[in-house]
Protein backbone atom coordinates (compact mmCIF):
# COMPACT_ATOMS: atom_id res chain seq x y z
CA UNK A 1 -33.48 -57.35 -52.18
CA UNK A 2 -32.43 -58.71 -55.28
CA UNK A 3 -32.99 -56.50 -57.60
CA UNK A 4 -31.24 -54.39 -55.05
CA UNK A 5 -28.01 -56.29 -54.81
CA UNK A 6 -27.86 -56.77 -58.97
CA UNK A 7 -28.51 -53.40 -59.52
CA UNK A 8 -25.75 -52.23 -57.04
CA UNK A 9 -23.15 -54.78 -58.52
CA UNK A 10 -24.05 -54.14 -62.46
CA UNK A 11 -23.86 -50.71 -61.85
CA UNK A 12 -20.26 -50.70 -60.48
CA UNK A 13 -19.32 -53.25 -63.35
CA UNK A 14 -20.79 -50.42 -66.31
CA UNK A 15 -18.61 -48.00 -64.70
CA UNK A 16 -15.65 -50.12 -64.84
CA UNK A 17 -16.21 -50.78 -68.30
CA UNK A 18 -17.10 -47.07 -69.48
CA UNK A 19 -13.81 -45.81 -67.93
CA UNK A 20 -11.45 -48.67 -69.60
CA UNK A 21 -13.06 -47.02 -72.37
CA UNK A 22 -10.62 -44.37 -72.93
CA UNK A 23 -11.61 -43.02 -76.57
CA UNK A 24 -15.30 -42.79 -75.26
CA UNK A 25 -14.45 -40.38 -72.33
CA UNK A 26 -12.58 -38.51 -74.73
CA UNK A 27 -15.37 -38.03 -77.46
CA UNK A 28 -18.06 -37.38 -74.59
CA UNK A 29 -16.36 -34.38 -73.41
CA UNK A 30 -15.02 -33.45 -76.47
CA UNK A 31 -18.31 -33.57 -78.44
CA UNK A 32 -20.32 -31.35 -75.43
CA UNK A 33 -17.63 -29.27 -75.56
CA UNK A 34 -17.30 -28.41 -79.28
CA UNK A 35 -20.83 -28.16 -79.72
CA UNK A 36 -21.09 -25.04 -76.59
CA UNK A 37 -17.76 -23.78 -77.88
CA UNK A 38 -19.19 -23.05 -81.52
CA UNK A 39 -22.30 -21.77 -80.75
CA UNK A 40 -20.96 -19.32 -77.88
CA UNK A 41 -18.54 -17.63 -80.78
CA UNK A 42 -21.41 -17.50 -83.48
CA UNK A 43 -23.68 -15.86 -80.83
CA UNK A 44 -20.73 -13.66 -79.36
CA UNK A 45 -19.79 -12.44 -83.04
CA UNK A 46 -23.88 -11.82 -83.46
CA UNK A 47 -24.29 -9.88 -80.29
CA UNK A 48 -20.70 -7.79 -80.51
CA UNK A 49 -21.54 -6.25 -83.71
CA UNK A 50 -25.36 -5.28 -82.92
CA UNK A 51 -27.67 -4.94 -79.92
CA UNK A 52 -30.02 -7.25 -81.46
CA UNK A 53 -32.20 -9.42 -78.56
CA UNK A 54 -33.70 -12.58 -80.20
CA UNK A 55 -36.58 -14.27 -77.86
CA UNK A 56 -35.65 -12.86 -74.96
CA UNK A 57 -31.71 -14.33 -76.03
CA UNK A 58 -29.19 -10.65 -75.84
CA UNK A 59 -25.30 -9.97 -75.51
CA UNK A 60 -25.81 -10.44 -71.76
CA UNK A 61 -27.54 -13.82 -70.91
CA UNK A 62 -26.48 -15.58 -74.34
CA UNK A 63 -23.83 -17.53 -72.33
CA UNK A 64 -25.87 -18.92 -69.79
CA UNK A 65 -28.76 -19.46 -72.07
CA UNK A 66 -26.28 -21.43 -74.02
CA UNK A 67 -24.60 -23.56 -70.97
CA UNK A 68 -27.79 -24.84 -69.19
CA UNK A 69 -28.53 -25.97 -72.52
CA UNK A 70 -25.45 -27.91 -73.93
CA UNK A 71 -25.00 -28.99 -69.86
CA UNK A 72 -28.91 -30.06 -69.79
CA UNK A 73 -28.61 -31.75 -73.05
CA UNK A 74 -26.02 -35.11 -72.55
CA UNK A 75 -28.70 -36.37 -69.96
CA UNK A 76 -31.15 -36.61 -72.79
CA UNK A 77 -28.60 -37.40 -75.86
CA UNK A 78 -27.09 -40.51 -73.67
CA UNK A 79 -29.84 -42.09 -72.97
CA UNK A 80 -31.21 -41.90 -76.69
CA UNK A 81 -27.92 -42.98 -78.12
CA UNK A 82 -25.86 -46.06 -75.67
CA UNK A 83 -28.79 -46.68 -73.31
CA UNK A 84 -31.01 -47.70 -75.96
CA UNK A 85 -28.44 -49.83 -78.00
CA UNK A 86 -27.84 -51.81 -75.02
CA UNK A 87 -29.64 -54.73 -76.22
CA UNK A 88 -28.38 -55.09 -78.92
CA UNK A 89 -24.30 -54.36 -78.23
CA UNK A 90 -25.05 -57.45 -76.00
CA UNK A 91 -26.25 -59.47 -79.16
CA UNK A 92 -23.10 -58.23 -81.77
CA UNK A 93 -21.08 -59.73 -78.71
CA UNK A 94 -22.91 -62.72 -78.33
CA UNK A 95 -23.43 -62.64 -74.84
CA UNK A 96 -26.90 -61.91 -74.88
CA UNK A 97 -27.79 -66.18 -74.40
CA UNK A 98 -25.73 -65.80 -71.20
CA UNK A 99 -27.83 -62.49 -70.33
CA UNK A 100 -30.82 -64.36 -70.28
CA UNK A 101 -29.15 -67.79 -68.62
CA UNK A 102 -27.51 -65.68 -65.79
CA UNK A 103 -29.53 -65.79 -62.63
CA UNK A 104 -29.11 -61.59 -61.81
CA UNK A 105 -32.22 -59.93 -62.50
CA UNK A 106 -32.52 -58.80 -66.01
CA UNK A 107 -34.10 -55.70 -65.51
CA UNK A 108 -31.53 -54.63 -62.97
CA UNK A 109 -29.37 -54.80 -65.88
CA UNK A 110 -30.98 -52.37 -67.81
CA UNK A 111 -31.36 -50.07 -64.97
CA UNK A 112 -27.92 -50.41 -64.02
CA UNK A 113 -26.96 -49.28 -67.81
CA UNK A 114 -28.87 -45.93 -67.24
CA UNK A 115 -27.78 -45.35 -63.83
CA UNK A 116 -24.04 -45.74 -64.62
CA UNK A 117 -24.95 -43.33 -68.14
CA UNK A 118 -25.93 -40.57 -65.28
CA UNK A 119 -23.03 -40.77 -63.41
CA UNK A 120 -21.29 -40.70 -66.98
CA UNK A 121 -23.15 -37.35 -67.58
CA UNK A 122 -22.69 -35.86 -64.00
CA UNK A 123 -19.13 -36.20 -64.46
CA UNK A 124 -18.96 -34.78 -68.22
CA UNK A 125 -20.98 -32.05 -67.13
CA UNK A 126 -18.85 -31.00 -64.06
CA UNK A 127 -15.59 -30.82 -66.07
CA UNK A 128 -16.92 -29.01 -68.93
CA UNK A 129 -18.75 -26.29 -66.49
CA UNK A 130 -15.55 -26.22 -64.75
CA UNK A 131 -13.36 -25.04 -68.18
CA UNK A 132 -16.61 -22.67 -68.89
CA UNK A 133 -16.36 -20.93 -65.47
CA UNK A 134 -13.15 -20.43 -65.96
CA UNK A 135 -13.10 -19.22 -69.63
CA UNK A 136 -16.24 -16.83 -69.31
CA UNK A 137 -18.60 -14.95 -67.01
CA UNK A 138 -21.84 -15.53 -66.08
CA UNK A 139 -24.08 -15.90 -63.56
CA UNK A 140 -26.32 -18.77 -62.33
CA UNK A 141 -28.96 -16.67 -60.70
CA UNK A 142 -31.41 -19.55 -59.48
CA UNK A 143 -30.89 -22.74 -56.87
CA UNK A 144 -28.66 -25.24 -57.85
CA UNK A 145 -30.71 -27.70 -55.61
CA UNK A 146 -33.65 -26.79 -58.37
CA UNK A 147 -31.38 -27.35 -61.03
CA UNK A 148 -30.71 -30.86 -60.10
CA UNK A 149 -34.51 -31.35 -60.15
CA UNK A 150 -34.36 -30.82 -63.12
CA UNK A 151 -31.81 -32.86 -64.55
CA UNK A 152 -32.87 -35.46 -62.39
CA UNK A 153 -36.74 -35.67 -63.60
CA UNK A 154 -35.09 -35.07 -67.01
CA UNK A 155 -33.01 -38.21 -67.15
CA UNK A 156 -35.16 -40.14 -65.16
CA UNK A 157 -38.09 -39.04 -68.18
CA UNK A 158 -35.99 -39.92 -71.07
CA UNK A 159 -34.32 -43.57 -69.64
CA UNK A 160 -37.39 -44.50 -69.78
CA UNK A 161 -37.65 -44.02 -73.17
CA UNK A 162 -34.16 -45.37 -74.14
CA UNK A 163 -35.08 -48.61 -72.64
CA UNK A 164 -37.64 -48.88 -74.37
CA UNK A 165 -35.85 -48.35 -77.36
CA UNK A 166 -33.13 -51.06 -76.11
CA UNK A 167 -36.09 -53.46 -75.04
CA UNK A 168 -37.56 -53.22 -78.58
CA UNK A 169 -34.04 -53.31 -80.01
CA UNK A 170 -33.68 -56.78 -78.65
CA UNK A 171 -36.16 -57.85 -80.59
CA UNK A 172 -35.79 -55.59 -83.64
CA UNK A 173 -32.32 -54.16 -84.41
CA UNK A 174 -33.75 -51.60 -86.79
CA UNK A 175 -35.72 -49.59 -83.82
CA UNK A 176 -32.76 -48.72 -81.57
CA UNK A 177 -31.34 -47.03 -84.59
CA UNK A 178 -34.73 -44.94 -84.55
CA UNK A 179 -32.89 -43.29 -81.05
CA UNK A 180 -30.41 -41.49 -83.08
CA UNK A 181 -32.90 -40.53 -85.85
CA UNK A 182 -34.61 -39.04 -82.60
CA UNK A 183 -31.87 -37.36 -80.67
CA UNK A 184 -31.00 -35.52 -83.54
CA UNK A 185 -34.73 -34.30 -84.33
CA UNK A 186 -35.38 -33.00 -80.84
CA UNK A 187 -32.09 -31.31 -80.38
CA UNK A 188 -32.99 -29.41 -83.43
CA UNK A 189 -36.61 -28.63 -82.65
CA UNK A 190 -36.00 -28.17 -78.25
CA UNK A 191 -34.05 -24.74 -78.61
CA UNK A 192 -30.48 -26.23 -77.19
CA UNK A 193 -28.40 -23.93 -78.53
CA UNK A 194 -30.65 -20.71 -79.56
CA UNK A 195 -34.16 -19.73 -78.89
CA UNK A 196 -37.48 -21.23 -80.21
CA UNK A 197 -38.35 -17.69 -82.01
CA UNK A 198 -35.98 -18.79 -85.20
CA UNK A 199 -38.90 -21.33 -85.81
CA UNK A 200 -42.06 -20.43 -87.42
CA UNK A 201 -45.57 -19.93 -85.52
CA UNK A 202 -46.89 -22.83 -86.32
CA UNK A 203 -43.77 -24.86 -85.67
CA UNK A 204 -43.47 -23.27 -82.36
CA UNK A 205 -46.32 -24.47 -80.31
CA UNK A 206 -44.97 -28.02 -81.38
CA UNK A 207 -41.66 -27.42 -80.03
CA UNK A 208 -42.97 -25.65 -76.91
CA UNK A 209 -44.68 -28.52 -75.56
CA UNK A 210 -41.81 -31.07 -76.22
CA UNK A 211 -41.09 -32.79 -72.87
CA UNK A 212 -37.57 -31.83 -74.01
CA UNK A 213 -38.01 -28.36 -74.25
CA UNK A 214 -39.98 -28.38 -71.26
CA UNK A 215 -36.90 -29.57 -69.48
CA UNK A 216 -34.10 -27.17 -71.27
CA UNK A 217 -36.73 -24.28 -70.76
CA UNK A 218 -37.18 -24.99 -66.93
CA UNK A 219 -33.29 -24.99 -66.09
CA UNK A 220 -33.18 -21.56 -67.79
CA UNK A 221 -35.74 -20.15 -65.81
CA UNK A 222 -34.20 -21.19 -62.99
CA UNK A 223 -30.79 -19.56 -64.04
CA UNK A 224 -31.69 -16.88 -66.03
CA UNK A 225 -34.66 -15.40 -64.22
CA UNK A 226 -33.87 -17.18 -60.19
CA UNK A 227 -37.23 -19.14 -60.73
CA UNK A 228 -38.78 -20.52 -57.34
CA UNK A 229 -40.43 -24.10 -57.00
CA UNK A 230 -43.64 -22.44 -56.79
CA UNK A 231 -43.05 -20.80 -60.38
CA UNK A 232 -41.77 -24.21 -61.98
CA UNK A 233 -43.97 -26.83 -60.71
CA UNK A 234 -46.11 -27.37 -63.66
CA UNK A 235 -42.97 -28.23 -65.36
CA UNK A 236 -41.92 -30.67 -62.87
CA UNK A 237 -45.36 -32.26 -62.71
CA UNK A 238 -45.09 -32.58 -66.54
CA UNK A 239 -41.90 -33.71 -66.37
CA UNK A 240 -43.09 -36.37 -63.18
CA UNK A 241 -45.72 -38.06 -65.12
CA UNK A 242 -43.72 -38.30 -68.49
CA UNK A 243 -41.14 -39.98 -66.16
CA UNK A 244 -43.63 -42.05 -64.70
CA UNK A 245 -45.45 -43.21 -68.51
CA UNK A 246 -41.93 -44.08 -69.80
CA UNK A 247 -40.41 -46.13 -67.29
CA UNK A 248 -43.51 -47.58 -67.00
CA UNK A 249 -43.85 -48.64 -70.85
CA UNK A 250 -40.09 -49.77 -70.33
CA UNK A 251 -41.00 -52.10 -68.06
CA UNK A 252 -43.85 -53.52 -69.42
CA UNK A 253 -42.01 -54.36 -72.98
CA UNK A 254 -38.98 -55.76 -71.12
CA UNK A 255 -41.54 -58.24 -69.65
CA UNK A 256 -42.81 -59.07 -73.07
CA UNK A 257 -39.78 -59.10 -74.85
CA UNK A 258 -37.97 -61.56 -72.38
CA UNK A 259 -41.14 -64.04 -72.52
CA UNK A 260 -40.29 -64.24 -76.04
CA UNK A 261 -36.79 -64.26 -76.03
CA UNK A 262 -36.99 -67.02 -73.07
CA UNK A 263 -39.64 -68.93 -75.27
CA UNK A 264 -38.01 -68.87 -78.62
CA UNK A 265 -34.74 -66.82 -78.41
CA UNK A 266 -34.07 -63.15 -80.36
């Protein structure tokens, strides 16, 4: 029950601070947004002069192929880039003796951090498919109840990971700087914006089994093609147990890493 009650007042607290935060909400959307805006007029200028289909991408899916993407993609990015810095914000403030005095749970803290980043996300994501919808056509041809799986086993897979990063960050400042290092690798290797054929063979069956691409690849199935649950289990079992090893990892070096800090301080 404590953890509980922590959890429930950090969270609210994180999203008090992130929307004081004016210039943050402002690059969030901005950034999502100019990212799907460029690559939806490169592929439109590819696809209006030729009938040219690239991996399955062509003139008339290349917009939905490109949304679940860029929408599919801040749930991964934010948890890889503020989540896992967490730790160490809370050092460059020099609060991070009281973080460890205070008597709310300390792991409720973290979890709080990556709960309030989702609701971040959610809301990002909304307002830019909102200005999409209303700016081009497409169609969503799958369940939206799918979709939210998906972005839910997605975020839930990759927080993991981000605390980790902010765990080991508390101890090392140099490793939560490896989380941008990694955003930017697996953006450019998960097919985000265009399709994993532009890679060589032997690249390829890397890239494919990237829990990443696993996840970007699943919500276009379920748009592009109206996948059932039957046809994308496998990737939500995959998904599941990557969820399952991360958080778990998380845990375990939060438990080491505040023995130590406790014992001799970081």
């Amino acid at each position: 029950m404590r953890f509980v009650s922590d959890f429930v007042v950090l969270t609210i607290a994180e999203i008090r601070k992130y929307y004081r935060w004016k210039e943050r909400i402002i690059w969030d959307i901005f950034g999502t947004l100019a990212f799907l805006l460029s690559f939806l007029l490169v592929w439109g200028a590819v696809f209006s002069s030729s009938s040219v289909e690239i991996g399955g991408l062509n003139k008339d899916n290349y917009i939905i192929f490109l949304v679940t993407g860029s929408l599919l993609w801040p749930a991964i990015g934010i948890c890889l880039g503020p989540l896992s810095s967490a730790f160490v914000r809370e050092k460059y403030h020099r609060s991070s003796t009281y973080f460890f005095l205070s008597p709310a749970s300390r792991f409720a803290f973290l979890f709080a951090k990556a709960v309030a980043s989702m609701i971040e996300v959610l809301l990002i994501s909304l307002l830019i498919l909102m200005l999409i919808i209303f700016s081009y056509e497409f169609t969503f041809k799958g369940s939206l109840i799918l979709a939210g799986m998906v972005f839910f086993l997605t975020f839930l897979s990759f927080s993991g990971v981000g605390m980790t990063l902010a765990v080991l960050g508390a101890w090392r400042e140099g490793i939560s700087e490896i989380s941008f290092i990694l955003s930017e690798v697996l953006m450019l290797l998960s097919g985000v914006f265009y399709p994993l054929e532009v890679f060589p063979e032997s690249l390829r069956a890397f890239c494919e089994v990237l829990p990443t691409t696993q996840a970007i690849s699943t919500l276009r199935m379920i748009g592009m093609e109206g996948a059932t649950l039957t046809q994308i289990m496998p990737q939500l079992i995959y998904l599941a147990i990557f969820s399952i090893i991360s958080i778990s990892i998380a845990y375990f070096a939060f438990r080491r890493i505040e023995k130590k800090a406790m014992l001799i301080g970081i």
